[in-house]
Protein backbone atom coordinates (compact mmCIF):
# COMPACT_ATOMS: atom_id res chain seq x y z
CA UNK A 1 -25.54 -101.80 183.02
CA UNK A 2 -23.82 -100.00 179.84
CA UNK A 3 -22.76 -102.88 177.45
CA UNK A 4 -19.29 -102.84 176.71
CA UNK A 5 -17.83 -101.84 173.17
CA UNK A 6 -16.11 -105.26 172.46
CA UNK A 7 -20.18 -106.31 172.85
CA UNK A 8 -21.49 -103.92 171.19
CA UNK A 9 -19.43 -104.36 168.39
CA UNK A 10 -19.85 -107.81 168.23
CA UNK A 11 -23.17 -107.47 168.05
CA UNK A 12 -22.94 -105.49 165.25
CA UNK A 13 -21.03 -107.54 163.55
CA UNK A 14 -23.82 -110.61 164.27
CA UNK A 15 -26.47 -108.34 162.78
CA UNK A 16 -24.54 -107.00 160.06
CA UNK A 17 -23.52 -110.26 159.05
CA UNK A 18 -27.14 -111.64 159.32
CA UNK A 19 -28.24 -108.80 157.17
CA UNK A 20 -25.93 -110.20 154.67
CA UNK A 21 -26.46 -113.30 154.67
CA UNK A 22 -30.49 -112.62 154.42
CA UNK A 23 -29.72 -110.03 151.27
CA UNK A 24 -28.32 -113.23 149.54
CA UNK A 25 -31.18 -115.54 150.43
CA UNK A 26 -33.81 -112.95 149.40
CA UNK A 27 -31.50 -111.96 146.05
CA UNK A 28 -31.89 -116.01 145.31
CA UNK A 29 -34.30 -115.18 142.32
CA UNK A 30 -35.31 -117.31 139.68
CA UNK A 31 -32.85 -117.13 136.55
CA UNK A 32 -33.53 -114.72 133.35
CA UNK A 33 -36.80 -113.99 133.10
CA UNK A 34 -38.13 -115.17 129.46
CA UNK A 35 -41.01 -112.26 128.09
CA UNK A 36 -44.58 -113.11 129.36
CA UNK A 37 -45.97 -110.89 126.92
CA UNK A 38 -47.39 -111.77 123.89
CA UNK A 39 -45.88 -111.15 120.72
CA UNK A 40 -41.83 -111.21 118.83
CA UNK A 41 -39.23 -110.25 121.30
CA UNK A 42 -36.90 -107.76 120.04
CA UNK A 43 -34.11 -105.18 121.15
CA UNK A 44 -33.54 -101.30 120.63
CA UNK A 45 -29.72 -101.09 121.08
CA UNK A 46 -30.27 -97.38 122.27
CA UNK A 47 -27.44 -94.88 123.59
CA UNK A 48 -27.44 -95.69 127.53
CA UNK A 49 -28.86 -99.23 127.07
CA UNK A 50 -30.41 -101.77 125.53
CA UNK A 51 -34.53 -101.90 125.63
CA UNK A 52 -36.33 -105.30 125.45
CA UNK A 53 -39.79 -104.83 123.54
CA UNK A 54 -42.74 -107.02 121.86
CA UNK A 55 -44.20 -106.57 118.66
CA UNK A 56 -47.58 -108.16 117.29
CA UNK A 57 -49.94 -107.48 114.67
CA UNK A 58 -49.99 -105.31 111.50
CA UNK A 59 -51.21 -101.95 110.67
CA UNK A 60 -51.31 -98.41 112.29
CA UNK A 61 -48.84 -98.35 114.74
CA UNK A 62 -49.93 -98.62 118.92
CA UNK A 63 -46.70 -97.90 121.49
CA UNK A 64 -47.56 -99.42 124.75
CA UNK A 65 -45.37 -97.29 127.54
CA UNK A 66 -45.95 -98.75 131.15
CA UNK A 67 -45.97 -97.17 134.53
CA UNK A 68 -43.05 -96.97 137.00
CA UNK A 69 -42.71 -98.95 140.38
CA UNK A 70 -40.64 -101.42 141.70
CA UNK A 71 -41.32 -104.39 139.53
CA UNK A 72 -43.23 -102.30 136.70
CA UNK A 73 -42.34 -103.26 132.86
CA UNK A 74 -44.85 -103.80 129.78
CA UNK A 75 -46.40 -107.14 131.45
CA UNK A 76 -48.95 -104.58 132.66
CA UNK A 77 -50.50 -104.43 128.86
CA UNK A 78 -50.27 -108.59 128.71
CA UNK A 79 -54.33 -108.28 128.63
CA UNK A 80 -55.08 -105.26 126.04
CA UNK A 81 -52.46 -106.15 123.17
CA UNK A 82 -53.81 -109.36 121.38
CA UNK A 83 -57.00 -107.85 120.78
CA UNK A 84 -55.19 -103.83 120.04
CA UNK A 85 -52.93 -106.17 117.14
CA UNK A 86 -56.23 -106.87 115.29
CA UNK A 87 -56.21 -103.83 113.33
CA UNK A 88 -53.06 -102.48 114.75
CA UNK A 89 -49.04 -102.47 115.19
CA UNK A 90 -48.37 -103.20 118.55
CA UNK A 91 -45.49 -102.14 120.20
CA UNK A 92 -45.05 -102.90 124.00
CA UNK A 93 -41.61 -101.46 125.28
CA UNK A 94 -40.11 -101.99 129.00
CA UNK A 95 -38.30 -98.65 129.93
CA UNK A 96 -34.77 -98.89 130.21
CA UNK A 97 -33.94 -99.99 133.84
CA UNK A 98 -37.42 -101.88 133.82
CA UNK A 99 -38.71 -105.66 132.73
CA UNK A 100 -35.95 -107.10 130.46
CA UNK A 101 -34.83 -104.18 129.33
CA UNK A 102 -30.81 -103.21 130.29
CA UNK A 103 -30.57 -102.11 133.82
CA UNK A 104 -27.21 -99.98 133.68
CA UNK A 105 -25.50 -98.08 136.70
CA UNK A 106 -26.81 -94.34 135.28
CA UNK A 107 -28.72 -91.61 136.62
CA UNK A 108 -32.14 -92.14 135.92
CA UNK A 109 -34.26 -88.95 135.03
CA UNK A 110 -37.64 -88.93 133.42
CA UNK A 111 -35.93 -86.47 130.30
CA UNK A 112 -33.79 -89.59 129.83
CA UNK A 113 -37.33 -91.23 129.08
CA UNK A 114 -38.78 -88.59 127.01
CA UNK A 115 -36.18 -88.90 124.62
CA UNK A 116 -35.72 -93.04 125.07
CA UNK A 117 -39.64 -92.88 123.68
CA UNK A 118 -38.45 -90.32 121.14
CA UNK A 119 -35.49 -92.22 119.84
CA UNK A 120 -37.72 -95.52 119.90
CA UNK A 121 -40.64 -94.09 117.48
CA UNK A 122 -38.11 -92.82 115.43
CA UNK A 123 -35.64 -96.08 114.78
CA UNK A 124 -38.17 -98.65 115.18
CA UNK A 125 -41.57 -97.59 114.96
CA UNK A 126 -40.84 -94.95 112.50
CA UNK A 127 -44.61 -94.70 111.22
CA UNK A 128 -46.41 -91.87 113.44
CA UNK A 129 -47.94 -93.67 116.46
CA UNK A 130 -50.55 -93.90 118.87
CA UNK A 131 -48.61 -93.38 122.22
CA UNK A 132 -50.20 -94.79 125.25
CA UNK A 133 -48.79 -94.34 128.53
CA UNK A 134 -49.56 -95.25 132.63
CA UNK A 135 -49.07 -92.61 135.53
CA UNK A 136 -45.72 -90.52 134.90
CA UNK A 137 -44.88 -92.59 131.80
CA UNK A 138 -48.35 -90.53 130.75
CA UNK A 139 -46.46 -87.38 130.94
CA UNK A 140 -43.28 -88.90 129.36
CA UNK A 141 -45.75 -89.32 125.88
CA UNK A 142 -47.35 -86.21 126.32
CA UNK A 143 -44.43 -84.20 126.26
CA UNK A 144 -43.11 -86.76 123.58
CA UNK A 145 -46.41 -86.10 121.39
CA UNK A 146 -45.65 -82.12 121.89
CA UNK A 147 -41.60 -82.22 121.05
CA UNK A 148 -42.25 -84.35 118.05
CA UNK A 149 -45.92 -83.87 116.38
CA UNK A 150 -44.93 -85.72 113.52
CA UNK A 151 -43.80 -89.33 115.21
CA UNK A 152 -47.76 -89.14 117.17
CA UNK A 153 -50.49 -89.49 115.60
CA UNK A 154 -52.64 -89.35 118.97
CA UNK A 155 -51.97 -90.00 122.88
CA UNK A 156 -53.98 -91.88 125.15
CA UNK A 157 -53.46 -91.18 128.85
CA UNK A 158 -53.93 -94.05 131.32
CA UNK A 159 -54.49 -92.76 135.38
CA UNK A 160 -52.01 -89.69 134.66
CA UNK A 161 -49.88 -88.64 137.07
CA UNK A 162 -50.30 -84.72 138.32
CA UNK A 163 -49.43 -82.60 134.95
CA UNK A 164 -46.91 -80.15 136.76
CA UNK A 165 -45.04 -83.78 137.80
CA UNK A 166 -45.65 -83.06 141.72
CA UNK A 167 -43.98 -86.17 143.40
CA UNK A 168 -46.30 -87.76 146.10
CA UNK A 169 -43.73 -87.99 148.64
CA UNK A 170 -42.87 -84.93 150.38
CA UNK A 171 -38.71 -83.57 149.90
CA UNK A 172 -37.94 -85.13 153.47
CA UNK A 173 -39.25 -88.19 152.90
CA UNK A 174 -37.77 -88.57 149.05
CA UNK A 175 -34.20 -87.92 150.43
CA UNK A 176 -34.76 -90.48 153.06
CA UNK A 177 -35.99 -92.87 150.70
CA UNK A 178 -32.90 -92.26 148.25
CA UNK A 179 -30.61 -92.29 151.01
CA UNK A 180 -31.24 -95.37 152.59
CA UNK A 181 -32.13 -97.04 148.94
CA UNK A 182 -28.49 -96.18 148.30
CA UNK A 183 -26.68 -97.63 151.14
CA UNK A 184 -25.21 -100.87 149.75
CA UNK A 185 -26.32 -103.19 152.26
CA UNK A 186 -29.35 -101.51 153.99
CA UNK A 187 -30.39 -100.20 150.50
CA UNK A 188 -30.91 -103.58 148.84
CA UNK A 189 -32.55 -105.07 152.24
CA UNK A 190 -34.89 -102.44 151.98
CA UNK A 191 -35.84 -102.93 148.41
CA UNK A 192 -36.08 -107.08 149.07
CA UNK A 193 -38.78 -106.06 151.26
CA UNK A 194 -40.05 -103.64 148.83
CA UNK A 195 -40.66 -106.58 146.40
CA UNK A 196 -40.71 -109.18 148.52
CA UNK A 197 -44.08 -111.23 147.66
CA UNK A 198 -46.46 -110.08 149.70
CA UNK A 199 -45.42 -106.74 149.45
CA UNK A 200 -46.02 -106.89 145.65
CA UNK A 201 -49.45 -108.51 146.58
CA UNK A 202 -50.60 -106.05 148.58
CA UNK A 203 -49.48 -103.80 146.61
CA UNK A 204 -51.47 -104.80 143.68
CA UNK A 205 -54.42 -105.19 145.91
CA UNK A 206 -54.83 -102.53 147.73
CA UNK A 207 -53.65 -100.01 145.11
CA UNK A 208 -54.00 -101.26 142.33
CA UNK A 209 -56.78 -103.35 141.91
CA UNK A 210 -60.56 -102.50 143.20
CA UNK A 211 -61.09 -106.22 143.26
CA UNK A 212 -58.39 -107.97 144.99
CA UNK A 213 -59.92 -111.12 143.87
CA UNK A 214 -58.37 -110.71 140.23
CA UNK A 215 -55.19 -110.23 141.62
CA UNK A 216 -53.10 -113.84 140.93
CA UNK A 217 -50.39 -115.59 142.41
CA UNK A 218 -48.94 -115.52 138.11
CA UNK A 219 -48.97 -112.11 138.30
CA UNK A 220 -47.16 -111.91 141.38
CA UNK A 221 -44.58 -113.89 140.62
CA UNK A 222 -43.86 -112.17 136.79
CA UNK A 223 -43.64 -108.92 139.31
CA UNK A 224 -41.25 -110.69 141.66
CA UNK A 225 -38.79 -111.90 138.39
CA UNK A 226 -38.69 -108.62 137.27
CA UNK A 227 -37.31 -106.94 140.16
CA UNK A 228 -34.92 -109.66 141.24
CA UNK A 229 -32.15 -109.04 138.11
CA UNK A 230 -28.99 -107.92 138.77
CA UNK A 231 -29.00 -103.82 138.99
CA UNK A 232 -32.97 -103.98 139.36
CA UNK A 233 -33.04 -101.42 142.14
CA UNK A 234 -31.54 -98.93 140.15
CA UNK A 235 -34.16 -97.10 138.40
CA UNK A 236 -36.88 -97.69 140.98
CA UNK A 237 -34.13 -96.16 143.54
CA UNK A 238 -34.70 -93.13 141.23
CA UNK A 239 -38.77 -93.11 141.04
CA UNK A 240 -39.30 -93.80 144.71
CA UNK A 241 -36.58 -90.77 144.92
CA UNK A 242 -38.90 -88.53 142.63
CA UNK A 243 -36.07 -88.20 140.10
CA UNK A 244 -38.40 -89.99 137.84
CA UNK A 245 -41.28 -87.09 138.05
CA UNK A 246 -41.79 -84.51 134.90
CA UNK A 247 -43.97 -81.49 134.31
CA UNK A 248 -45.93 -81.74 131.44
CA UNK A 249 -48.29 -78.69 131.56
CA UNK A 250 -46.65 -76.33 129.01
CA UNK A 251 -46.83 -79.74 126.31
CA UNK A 252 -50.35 -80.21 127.42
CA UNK A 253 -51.06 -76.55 125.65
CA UNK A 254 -48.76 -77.43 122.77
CA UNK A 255 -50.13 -80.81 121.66
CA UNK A 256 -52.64 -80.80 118.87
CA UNK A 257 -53.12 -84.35 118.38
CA UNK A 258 -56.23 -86.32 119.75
CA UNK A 259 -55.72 -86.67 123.51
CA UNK A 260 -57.62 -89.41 125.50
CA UNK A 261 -57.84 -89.65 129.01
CA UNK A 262 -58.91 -93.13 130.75
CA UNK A 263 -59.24 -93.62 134.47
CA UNK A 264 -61.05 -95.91 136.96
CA UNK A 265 -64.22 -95.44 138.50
CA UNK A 266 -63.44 -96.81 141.64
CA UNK A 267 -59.75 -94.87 142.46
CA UNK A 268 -59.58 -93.20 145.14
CA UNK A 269 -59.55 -90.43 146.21
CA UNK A 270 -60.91 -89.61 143.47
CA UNK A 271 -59.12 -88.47 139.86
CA UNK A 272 -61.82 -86.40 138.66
CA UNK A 273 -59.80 -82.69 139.69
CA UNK A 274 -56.61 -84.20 138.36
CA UNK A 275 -58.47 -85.10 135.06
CA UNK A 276 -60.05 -81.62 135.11
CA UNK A 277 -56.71 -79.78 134.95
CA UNK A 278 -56.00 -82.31 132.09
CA UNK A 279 -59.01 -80.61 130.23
CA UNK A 280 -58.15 -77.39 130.87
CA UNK A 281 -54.48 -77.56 129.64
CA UNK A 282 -55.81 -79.70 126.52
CA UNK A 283 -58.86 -78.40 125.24
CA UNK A 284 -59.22 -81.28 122.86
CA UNK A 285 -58.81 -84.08 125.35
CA UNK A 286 -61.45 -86.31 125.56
CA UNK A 287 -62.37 -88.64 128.66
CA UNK A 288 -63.27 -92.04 129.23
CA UNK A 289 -64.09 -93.10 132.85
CA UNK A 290 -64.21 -97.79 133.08
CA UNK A 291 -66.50 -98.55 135.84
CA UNK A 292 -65.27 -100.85 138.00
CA UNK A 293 -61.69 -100.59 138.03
CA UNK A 294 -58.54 -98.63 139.95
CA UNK A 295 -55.49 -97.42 138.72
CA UNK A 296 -54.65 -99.79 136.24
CA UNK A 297 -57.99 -99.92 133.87
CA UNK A 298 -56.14 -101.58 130.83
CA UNK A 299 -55.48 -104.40 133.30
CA UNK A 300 -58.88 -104.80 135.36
CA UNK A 301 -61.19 -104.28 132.54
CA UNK A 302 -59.38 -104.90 129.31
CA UNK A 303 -62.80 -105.42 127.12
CA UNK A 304 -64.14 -102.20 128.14
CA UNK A 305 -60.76 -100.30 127.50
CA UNK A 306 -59.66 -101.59 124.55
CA UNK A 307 -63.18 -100.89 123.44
CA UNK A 308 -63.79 -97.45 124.80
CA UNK A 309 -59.88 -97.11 123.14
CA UNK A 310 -60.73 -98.31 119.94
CA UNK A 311 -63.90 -96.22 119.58
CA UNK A 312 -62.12 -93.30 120.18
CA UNK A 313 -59.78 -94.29 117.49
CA UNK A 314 -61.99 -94.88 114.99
CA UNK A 315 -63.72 -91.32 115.50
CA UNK A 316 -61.21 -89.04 116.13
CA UNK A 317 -58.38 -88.00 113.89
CA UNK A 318 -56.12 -90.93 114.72
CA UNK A 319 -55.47 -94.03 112.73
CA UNK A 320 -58.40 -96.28 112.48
């Protein structure tokens, strides 16, 4: 028997207003996060925003640039910059829209971010820097390193994203995605589940991590703060969307500085024809492949990174 519309629309209403009512439970976060990072807070009052960052140590300049995601910000470098601030500056920045950083109502584009890191090396860093970035944030420094030779000194690459900044969602799927992530109500349910807790875990886990084991319930919960501020769904509204993605093959051919390129052994499938285009575009890039370790090798082997970094440092024509 058809349902009538006085039931279906009070139906509606019941699941509307349950919807509602489970978007505030879920949006119940814990207050301000305080930085888990290492290091002097400090602020870059830039043009759209203001970016958090962490500084620690003296010396040649290091710029720590993380990847994107839903909770991403520089707590992803929490392992690698006490021992980097030995003989360096280090400089560990969340993107604007990302960690502690501002989260404004803007369009989010990764050219905003190219000249964000731009701006940054230039008012606070202002000694030319090593610029070390994850995934698309990898293609942000390149193209930073080729627009602006003399603010990088040398640019190491962390699991690069695809050089011509391919999204790896097809068109149908990213306008879904940004569709329904922009719907008020069904928009912020859907990104509550996106970084609900054990989404973040098995996130982490399974794509992230080759050994779940290392994977903590700390770093689940500093992932879970981060994406439960006010505006937090902005700018990963905007990377799930692909308006985040950026070509970087014509700066591959125009950078001259050192160029390393660090990766996991165990991603898969495998980055070894990604890193090969890499090679080809950037004659000079070197690579350094950590055994053991997925996507994120700064954060599942920090000894042998920061080592294999460091090394490379020390003999090519970057700061020692």
């Amino acid at each position: 028997m058809l349902m009538s519309t006085r039931r279906v629309v009070a139906l509606g209403s019941a699941a509307l207003g349950a919807l509602v009512a489970l978007n505030g439970a879920l949006t119940a976060a814990p207050s301000q996060p305080a930085s888990l990072m290492p290091g002097e807070s400090r602020r870059f009052a830039w043009d759209l925003g203001s970016v958090h960052y962490t500084v620690q140590g003296r010396g040649s300049p290091i710029v720590l640039v993380h990847g994107l995601g839903v909770a991403a910000s520089s707590f992803e470098y929490r392992y690698v910059v006490e021992t980097l601030a030995r003989a360096h500056g280090v400089f560990a920045l969340d993107l604007l829209g990302f960690g502690l950083s501002d989260h404004p109502a803007i369009a989010f584009t990764g050219s905003m971010y190219v000249k964000l890191l731009a701006d940054f090396l230039k008012h606070e860093v202002e000694l030319p820097a090593v610029l070390v970035g994850t995934g698309q944030a990898a293609l942000y420094c390149t193209a930073v390193a080729a627009q602006h030779p003399e603010r990088v000194s040398a640019a190491v690459l962390n699991s690069p994203d695809d050089p011509a900044g391919r999204p790896e969602l097809p068109p149908v799927m990213r306008q879904t995605v940004a569709a329904v992530l922009s719907a008020p109500i069904a928009g912020q349910s859907l990104f509550l589940a996106l970084t609900a807790r054990n989404a973040l875990r098995s996130s982490l886990r399974e794509r992230a991590y080759s050994n779940p084991d290392l994977v903590t319930e700390s770093m689940v919960d500093a992932q879970y703060a981060m994406a439960h501020q006010r505006n937090a769904r902005i700018a990963p509204r905007a990377y799930l969307a692909g308006h985040l993605q950026y070509g970087a093959t014509r700066a591959l051919a125009l950078v001259r500085q050192p160029l390393l390129l660090v990766v996991g052994g165990n991603v898969v499938p495998s980055p070894l024809p990604r890193v090969a285009e890499y090679v080809r575009l950037a004659a000079q890039a070197q690579v350094r492949i950590i055994d053991r370790c997925g996507t994120l090798p700064h954060e599942e082997q920090p000894e042998q990174y920061t080592q294999a970094m460091l090394s490379w440092l020390s003999a090519s024509a970057g700061p020692a």
